[in-house]
C-alpha atoms as a PDB file:
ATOM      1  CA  UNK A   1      41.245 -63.459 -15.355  1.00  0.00           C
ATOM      2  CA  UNK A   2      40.362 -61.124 -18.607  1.00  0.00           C
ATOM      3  CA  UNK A   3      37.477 -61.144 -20.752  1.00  0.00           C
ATOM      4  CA  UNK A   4      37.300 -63.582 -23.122  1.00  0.00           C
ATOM      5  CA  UNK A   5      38.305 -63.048 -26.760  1.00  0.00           C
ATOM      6  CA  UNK A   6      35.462 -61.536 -28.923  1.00  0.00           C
ATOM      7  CA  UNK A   7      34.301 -60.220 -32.109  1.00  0.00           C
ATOM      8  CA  UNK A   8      31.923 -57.839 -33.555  1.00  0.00           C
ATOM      9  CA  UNK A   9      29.295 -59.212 -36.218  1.00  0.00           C
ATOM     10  CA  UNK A  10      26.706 -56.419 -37.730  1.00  0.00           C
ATOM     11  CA  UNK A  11      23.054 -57.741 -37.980  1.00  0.00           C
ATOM     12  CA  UNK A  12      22.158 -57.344 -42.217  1.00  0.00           C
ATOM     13  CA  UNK A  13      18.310 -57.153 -43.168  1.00  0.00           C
ATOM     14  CA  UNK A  14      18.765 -60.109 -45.380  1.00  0.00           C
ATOM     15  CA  UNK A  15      19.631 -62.316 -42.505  1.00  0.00           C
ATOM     16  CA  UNK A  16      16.204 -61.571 -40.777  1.00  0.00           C
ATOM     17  CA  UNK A  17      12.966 -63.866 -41.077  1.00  0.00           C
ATOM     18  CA  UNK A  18       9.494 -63.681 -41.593  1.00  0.00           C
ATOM     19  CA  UNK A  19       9.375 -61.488 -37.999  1.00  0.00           C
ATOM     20  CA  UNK A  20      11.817 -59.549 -38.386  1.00  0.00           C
ATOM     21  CA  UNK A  21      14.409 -60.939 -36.264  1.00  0.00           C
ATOM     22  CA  UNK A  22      17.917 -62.922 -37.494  1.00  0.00           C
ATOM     23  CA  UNK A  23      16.697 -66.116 -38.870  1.00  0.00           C
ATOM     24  CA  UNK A  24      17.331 -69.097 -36.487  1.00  0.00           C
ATOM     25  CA  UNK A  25      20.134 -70.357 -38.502  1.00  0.00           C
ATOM     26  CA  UNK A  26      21.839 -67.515 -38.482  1.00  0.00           C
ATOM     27  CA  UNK A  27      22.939 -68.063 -35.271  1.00  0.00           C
ATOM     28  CA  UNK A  28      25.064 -70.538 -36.645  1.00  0.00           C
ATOM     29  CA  UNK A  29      26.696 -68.482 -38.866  1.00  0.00           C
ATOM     30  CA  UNK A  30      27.597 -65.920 -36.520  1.00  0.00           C
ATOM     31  CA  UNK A  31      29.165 -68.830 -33.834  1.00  0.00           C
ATOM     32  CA  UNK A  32      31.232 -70.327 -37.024  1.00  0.00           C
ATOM     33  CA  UNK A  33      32.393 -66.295 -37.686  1.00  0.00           C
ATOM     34  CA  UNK A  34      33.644 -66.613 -34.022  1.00  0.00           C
ATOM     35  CA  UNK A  35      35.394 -69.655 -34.072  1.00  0.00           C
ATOM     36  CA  UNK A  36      37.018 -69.130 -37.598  1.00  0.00           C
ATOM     37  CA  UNK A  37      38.327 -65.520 -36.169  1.00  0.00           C
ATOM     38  CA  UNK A  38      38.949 -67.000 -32.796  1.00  0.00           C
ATOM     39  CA  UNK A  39      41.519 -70.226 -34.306  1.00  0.00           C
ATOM     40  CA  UNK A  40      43.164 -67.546 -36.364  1.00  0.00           C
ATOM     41  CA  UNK A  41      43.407 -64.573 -33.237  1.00  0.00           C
ATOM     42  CA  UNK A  42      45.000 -68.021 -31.069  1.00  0.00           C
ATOM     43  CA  UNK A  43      47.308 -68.520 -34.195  1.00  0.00           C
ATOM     44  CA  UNK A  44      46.002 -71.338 -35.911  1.00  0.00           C
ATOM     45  CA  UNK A  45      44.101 -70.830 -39.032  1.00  0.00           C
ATOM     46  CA  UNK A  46      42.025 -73.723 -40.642  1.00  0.00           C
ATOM     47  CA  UNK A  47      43.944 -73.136 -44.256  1.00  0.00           C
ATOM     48  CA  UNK A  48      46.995 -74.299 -42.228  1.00  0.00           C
ATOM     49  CA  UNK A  49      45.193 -77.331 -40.259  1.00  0.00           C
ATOM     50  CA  UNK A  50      43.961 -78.241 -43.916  1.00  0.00           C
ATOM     51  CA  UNK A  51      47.598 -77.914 -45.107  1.00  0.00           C
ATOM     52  CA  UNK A  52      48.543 -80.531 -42.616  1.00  0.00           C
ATOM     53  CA  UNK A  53      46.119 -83.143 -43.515  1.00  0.00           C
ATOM     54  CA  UNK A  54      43.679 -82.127 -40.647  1.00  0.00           C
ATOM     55  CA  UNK A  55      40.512 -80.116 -40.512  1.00  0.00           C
ATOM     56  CA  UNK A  56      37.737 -79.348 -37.589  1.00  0.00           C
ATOM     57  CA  UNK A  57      34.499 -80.616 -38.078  1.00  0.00           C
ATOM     58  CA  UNK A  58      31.570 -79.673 -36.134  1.00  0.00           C
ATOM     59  CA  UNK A  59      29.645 -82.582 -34.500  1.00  0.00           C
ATOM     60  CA  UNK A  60      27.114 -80.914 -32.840  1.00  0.00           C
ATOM     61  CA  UNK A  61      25.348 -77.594 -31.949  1.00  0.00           C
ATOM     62  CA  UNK A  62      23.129 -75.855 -29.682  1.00  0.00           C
ATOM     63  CA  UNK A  63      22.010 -72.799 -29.058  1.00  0.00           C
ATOM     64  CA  UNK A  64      19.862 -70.995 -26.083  1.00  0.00           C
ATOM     65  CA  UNK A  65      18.108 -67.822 -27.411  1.00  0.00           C
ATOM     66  CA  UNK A  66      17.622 -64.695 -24.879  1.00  0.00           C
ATOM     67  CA  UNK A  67      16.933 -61.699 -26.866  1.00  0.00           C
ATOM     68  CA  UNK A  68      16.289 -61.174 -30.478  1.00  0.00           C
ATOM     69  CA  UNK A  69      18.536 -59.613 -32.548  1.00  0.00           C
ATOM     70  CA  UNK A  70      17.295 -57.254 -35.334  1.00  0.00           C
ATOM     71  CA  UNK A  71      18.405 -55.058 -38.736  1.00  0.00           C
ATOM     72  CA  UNK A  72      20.911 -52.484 -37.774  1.00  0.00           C
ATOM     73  CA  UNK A  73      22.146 -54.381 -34.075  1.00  0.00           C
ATOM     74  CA  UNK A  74      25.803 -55.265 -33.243  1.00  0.00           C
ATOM     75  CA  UNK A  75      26.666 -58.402 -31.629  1.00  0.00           C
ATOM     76  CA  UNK A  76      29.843 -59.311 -29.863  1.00  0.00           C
ATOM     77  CA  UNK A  77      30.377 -63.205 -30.203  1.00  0.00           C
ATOM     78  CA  UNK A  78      32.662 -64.527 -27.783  1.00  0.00           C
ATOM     79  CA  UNK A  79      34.871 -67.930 -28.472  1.00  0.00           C
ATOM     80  CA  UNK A  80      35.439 -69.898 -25.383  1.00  0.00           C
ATOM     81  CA  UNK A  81      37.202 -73.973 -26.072  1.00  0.00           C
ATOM     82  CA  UNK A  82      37.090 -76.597 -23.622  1.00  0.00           C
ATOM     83  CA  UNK A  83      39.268 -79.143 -24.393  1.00  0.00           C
ATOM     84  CA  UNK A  84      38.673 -82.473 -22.164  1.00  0.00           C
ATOM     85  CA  UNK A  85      40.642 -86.226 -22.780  1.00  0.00           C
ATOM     86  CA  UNK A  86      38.994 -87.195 -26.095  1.00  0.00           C
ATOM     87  CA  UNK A  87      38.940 -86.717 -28.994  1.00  0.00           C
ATOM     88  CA  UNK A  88      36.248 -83.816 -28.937  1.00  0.00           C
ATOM     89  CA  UNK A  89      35.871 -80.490 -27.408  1.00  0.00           C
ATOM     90  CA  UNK A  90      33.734 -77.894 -26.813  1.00  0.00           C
ATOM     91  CA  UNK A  91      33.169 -74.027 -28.255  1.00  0.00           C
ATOM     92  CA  UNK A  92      31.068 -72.138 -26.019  1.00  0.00           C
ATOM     93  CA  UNK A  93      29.796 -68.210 -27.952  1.00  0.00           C
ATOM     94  CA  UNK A  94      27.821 -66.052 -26.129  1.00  0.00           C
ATOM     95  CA  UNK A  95      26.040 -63.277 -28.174  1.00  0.00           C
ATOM     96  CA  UNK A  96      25.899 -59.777 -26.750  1.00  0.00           C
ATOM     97  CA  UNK A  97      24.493 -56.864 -27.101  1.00  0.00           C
ATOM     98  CA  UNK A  98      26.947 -53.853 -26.633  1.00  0.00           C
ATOM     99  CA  UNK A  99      24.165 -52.591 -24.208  1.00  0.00           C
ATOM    100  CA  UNK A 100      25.469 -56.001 -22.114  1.00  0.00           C
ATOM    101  CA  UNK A 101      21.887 -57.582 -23.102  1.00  0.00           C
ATOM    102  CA  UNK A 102      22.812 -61.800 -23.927  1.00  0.00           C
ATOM    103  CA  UNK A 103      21.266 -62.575 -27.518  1.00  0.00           C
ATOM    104  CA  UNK A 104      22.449 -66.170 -27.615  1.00  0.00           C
ATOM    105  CA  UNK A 105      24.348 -68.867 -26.234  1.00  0.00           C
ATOM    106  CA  UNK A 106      25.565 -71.150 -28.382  1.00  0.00           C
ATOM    107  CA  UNK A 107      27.322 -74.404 -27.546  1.00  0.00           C
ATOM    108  CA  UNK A 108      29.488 -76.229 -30.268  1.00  0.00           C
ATOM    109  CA  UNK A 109      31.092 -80.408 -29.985  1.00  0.00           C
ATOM    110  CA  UNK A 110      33.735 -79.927 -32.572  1.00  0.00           C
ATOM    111  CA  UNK A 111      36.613 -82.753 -33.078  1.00  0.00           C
ATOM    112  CA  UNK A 112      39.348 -82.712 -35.659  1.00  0.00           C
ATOM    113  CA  UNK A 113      39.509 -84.941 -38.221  1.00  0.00           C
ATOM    114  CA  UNK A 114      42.458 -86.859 -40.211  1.00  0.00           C
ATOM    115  CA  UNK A 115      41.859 -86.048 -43.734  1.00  0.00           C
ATOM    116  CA  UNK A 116      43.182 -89.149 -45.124  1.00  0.00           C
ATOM    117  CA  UNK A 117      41.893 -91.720 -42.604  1.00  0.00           C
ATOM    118  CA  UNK A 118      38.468 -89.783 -42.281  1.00  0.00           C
ATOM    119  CA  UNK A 119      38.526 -90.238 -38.705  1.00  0.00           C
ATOM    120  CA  UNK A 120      38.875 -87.890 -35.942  1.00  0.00           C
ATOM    121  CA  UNK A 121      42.173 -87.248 -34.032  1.00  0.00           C
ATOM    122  CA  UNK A 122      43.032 -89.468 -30.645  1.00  0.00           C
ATOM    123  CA  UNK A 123      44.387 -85.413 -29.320  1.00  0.00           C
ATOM    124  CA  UNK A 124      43.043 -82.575 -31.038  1.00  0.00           C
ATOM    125  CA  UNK A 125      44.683 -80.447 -28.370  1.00  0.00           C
ATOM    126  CA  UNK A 126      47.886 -81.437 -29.478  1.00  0.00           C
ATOM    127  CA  UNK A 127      47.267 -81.191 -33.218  1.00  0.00           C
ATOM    128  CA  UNK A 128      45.891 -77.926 -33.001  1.00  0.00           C
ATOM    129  CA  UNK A 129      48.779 -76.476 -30.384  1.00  0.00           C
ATOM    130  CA  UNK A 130      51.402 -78.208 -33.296  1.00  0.00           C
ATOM    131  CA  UNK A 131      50.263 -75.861 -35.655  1.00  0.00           C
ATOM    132  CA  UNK A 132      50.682 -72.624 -33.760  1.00  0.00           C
ATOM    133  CA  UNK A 133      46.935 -72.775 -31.481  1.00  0.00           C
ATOM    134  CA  UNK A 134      47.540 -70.786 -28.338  1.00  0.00           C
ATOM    135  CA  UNK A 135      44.679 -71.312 -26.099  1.00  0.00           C
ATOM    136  CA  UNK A 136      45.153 -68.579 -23.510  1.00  0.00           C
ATOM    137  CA  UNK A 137      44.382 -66.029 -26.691  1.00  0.00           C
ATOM    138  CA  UNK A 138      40.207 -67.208 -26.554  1.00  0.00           C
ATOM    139  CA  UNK A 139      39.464 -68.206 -23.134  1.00  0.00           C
ATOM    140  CA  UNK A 140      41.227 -64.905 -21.850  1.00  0.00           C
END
């Protein structure tokens, strides 16, 4: 099996807090960068899931810290998706150094809703593969 897919996300002084480190929430940003890059690497893109009357909405997030992460630092952000029998799944990022040092872990409970009847999907799997998502792109 290959690694999985991954981007690079440049620390910026204005994202650091009172110690000098990224700011807690942060984080958060970086694991949305991932999975907005990783739907559109796996050929879906949310502009098109939107198009279709469907968007993802995250229901929950965690995150594990490791290492801080400070001005000037690179971080590769991986993008792993679980998908399970309901009608939410997860998005797993792990933060990383280039050195190989783990940041963060960050784990996402994301579900896609129906725009119109403001509830989520019975499959997001399928709705998601309908509109191009190719799994095998992310988890590697």
């Amino acid at each position: 099996m290959s690694e999985p897919w991954s981007c690079r996300v440049a620390v910026r002084s204005y994202e650091l807090d009172a110690l000098g480190h990224v700011n807690q929430a942060v984080y958060h940003q970086y694991a949305e960068i991932a999975r907005i890059e990783g739907f559109t690497a796996a050929g879906c893109s949310w502009d098109t899931l939107i198009a279709s009357g469907t968007a993802p909405v995250l229901l929950g997030s965690t995150i594990a810290y490791r290492r801080e992460l400070r001005a000037g630092d690179a971080v590769d952000i991986t993008c792993e998706i679980k998908f399970g029998s309901g009608k939410t799944f997860n998005v797993d990022s792990v933060m990383t150094k280039p050195d190989g040092t783990v940041s963060a872990e960050v784990s996402c409970v994301i579900g896609v809703m129906d725009l119109t009847a403001r509830k989520l999907v019975a499959d997001p799997r399928a709705v998601m593969e309908a509109h191009g998502f190719d799994l095998s792109v992310l988890n590697g």
